[in-house]
C-alpha atoms as a PDB file:
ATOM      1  CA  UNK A   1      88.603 118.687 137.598  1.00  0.00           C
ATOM      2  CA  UNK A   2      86.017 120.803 139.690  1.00  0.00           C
ATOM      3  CA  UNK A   3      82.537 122.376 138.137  1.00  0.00           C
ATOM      4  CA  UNK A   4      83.746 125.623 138.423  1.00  0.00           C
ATOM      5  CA  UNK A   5      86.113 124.995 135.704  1.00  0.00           C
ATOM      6  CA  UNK A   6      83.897 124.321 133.345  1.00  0.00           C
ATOM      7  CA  UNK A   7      80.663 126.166 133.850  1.00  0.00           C
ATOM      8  CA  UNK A   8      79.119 125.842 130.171  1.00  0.00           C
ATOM      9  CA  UNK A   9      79.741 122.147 130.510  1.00  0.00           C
ATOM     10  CA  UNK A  10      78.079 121.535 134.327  1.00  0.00           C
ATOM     11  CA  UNK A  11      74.932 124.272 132.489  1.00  0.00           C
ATOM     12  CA  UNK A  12      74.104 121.411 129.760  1.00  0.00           C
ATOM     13  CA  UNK A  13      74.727 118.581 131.990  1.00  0.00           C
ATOM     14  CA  UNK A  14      71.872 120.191 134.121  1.00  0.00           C
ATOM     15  CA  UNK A  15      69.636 120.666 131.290  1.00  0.00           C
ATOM     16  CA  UNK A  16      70.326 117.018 130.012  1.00  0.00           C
ATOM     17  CA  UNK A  17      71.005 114.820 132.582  1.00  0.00           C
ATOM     18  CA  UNK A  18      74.161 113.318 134.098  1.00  0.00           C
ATOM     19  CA  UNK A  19      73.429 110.289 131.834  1.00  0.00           C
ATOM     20  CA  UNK A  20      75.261 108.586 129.310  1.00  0.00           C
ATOM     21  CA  UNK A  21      72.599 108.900 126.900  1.00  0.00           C
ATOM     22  CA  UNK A  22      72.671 112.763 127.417  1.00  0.00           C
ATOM     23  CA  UNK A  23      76.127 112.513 125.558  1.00  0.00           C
ATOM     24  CA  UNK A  24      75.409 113.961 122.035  1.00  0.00           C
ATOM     25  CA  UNK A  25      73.442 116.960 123.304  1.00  0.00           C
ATOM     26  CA  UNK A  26      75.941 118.182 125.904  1.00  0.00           C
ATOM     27  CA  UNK A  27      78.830 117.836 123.407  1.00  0.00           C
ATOM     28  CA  UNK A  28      76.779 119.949 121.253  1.00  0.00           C
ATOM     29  CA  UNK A  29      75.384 122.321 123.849  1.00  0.00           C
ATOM     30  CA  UNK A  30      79.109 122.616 125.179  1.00  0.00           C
ATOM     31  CA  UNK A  31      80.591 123.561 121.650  1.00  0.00           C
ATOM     32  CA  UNK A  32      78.215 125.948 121.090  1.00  0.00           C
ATOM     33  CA  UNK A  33      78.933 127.802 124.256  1.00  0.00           C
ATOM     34  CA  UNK A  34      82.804 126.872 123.707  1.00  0.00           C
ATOM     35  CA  UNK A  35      83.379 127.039 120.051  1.00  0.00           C
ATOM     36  CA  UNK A  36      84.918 123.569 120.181  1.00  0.00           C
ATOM     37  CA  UNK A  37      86.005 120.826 122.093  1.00  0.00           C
ATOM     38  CA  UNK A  38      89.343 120.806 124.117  1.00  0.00           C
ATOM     39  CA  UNK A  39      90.978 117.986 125.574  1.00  0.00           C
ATOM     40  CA  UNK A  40      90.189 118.698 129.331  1.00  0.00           C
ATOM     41  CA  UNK A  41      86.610 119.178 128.426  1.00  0.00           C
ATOM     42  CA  UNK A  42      85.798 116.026 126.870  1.00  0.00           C
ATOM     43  CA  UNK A  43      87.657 114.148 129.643  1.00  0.00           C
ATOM     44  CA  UNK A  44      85.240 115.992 132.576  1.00  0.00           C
ATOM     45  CA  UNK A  45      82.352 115.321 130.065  1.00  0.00           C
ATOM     46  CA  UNK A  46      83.754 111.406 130.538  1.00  0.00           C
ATOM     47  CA  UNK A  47      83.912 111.973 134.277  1.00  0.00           C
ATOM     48  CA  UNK A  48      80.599 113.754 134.670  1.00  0.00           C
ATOM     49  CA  UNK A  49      78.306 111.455 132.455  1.00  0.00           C
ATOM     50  CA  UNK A  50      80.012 108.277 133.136  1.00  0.00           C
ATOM     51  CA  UNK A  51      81.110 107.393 129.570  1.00  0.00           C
ATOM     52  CA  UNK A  52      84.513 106.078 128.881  1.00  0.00           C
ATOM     53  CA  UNK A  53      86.276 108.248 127.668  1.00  0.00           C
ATOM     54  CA  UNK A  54      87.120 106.392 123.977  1.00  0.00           C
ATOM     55  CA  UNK A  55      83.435 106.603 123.777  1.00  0.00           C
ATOM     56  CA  UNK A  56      83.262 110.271 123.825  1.00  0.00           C
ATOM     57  CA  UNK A  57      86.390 110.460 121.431  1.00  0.00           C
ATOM     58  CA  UNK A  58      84.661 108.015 119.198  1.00  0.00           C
ATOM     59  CA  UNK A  59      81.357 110.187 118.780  1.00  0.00           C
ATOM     60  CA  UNK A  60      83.435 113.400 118.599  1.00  0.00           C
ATOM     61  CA  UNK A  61      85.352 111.869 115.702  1.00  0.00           C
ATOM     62  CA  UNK A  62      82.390 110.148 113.802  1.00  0.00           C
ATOM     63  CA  UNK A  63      80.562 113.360 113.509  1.00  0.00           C
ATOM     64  CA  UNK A  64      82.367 115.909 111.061  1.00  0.00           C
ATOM     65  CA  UNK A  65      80.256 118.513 113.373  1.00  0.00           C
ATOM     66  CA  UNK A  66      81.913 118.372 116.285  1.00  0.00           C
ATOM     67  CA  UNK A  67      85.126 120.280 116.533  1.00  0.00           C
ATOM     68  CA  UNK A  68      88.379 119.398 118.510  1.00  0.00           C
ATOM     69  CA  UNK A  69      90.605 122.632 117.650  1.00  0.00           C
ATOM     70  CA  UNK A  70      89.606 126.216 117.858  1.00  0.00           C
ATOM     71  CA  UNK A  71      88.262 127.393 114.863  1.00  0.00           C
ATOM     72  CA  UNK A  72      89.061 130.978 112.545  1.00  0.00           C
ATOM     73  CA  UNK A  73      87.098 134.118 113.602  1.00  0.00           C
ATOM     74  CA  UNK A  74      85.661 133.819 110.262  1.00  0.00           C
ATOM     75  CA  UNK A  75      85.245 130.761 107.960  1.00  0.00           C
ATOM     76  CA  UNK A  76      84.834 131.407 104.499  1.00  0.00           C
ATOM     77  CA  UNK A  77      83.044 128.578 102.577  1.00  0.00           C
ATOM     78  CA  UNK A  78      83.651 128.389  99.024  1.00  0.00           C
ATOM     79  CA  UNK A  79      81.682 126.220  96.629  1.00  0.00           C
ATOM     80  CA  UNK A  80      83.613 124.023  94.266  1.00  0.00           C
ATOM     81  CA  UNK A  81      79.984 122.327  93.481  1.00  0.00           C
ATOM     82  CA  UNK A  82      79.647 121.735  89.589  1.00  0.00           C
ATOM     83  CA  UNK A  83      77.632 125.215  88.839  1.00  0.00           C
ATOM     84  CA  UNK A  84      79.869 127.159  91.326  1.00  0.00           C
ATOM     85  CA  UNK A  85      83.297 125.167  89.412  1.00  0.00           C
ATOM     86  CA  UNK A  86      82.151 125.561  85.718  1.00  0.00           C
ATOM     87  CA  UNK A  87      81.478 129.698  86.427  1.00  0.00           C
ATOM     88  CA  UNK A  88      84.857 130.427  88.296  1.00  0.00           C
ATOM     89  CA  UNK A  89      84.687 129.169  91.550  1.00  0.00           C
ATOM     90  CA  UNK A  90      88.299 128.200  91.942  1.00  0.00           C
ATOM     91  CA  UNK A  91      89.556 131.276  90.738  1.00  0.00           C
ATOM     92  CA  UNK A  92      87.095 133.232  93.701  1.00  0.00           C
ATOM     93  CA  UNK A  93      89.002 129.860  96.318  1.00  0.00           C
ATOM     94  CA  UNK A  94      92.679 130.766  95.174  1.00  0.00           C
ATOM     95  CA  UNK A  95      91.678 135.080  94.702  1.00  0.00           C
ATOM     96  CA  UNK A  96      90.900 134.625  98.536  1.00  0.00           C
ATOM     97  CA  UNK A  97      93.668 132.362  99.542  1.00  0.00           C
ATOM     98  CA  UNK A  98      96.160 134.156  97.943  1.00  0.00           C
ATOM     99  CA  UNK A  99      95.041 137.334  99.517  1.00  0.00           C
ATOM    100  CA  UNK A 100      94.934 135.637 102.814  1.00  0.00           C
ATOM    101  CA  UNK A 101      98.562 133.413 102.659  1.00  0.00           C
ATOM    102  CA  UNK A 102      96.836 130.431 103.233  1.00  0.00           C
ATOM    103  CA  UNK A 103      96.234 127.352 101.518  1.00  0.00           C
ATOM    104  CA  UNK A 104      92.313 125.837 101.368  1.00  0.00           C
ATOM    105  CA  UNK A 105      90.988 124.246 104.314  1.00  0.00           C
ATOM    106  CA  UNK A 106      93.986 126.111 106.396  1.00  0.00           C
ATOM    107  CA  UNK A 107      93.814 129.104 109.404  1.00  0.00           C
ATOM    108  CA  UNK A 108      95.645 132.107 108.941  1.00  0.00           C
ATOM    109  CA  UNK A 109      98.260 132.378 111.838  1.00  0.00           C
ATOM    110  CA  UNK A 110      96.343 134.984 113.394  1.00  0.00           C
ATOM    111  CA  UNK A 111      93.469 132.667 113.991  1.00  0.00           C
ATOM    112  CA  UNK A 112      91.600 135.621 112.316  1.00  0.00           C
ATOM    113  CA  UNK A 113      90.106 133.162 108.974  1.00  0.00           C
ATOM    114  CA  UNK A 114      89.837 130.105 107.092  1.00  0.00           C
ATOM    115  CA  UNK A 115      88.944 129.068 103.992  1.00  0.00           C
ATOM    116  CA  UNK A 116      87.237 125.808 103.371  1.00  0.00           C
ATOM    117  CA  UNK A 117      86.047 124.018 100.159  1.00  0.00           C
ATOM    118  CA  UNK A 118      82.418 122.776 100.286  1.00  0.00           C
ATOM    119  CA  UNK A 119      80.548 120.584  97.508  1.00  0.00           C
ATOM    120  CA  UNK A 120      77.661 122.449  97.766  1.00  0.00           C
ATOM    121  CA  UNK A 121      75.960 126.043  99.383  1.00  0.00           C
ATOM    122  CA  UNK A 122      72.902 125.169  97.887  1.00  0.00           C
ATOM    123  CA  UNK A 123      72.544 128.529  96.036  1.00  0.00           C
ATOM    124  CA  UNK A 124      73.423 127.038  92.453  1.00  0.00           C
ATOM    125  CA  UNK A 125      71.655 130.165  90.878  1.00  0.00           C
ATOM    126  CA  UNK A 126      74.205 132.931  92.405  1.00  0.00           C
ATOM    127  CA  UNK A 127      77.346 130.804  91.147  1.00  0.00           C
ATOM    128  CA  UNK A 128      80.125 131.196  91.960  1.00  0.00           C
ATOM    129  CA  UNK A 129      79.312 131.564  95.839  1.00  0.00           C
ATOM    130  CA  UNK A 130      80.203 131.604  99.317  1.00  0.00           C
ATOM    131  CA  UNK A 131      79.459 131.701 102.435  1.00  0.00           C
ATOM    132  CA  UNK A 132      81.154 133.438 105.558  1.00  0.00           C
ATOM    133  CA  UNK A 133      80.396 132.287 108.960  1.00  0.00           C
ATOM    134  CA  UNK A 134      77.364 129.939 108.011  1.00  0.00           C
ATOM    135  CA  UNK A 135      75.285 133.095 107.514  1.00  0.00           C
ATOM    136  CA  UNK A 136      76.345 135.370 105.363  1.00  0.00           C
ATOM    137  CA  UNK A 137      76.326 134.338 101.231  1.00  0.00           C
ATOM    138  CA  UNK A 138      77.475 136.154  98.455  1.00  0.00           C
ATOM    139  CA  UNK A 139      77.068 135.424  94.862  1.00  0.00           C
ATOM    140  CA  UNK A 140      77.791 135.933  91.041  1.00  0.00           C
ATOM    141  CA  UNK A 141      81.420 136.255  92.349  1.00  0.00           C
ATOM    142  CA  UNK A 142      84.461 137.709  90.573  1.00  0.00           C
ATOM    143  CA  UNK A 143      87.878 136.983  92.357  1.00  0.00           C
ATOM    144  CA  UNK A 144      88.180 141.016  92.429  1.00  0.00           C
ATOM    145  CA  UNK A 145      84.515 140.528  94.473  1.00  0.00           C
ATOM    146  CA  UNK A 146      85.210 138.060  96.344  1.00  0.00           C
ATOM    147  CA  UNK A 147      88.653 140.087  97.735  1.00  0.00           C
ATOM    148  CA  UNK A 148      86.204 143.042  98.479  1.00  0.00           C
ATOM    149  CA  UNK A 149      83.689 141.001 100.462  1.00  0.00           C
ATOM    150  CA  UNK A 150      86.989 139.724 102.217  1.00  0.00           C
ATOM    151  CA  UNK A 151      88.063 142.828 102.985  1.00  0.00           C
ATOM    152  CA  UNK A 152      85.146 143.891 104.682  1.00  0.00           C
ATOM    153  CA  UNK A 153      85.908 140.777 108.003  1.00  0.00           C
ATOM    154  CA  UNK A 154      89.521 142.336 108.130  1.00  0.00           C
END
């Protein structure tokens, strides 16, 4: 594959290092720019750092950060940690998936959101919470709240 194809790739190799140990941050670097990690990318990340290629597989898989498929537009974390539980949090999870036609932890065939179950936001005091993209939290949720919130990403 040539460096033009992948220009976000060959822009953290240059900042790393053509190395093997420069693995982990150009992964990183590259799904940031990327959103994830196809296929074809990890195999010219093989090619260009001269790892084999189970190698970069094997790191990709052992760290739940690292993504292989394209992610929602929005991801909607929902707490099902024990404050979050006990004061309705899996009536706010099934409020939103029902609203969406999804099941937890699934996309919505438009690619448009997801809705994940996470042990813990680490906002116990606003329970039931969640969080949308990784920056946005909401708390003290009803399900009729948490539709509203929802309805605000559509």
């Amino acid at each position: 594959m040539e460096a033009k194809n992948f220009p976000a790739v060959d822009m953290e190799i240059k900042k790393w290092g053509a190395k093997p140990e420069s693995l982990i941050q150009v992964l990183h670097g590259t799904q940031e720019a990327l959103g994830y990690l196809p296929k074809e990318v990890l195999v010219y990340i093989s090619e260009k750092l001269n790892v084999p290629l189970s190698k970069v597989y094997g790191v990709v898989t052992f760290y739940n950060f690292f993504k292989l498929t394209k992610d929602a537009d929005h991801v909607i974390m929902t707490c099902m940690g024990t404050a979050c539980y006990v004061k309705g949090g899996e009536a706010v999870l099934n409020a939103l998936c029902e609203k969406l036609g999804i099941k937890p932890n699934e996309i919505t065939k438009d690619g448009k959101f997801a809705v994940r179950i996470v042990r813990c936001l680490g906002c116990c005091g606003l329970a039931p919470a969640i969080a949308v993209d990784g920056k946005d939290i909401y708390g003290k949720l009803t399900p009729e709240k948490a539709i509203e919130i929802l309805e605000r990403y559509m």
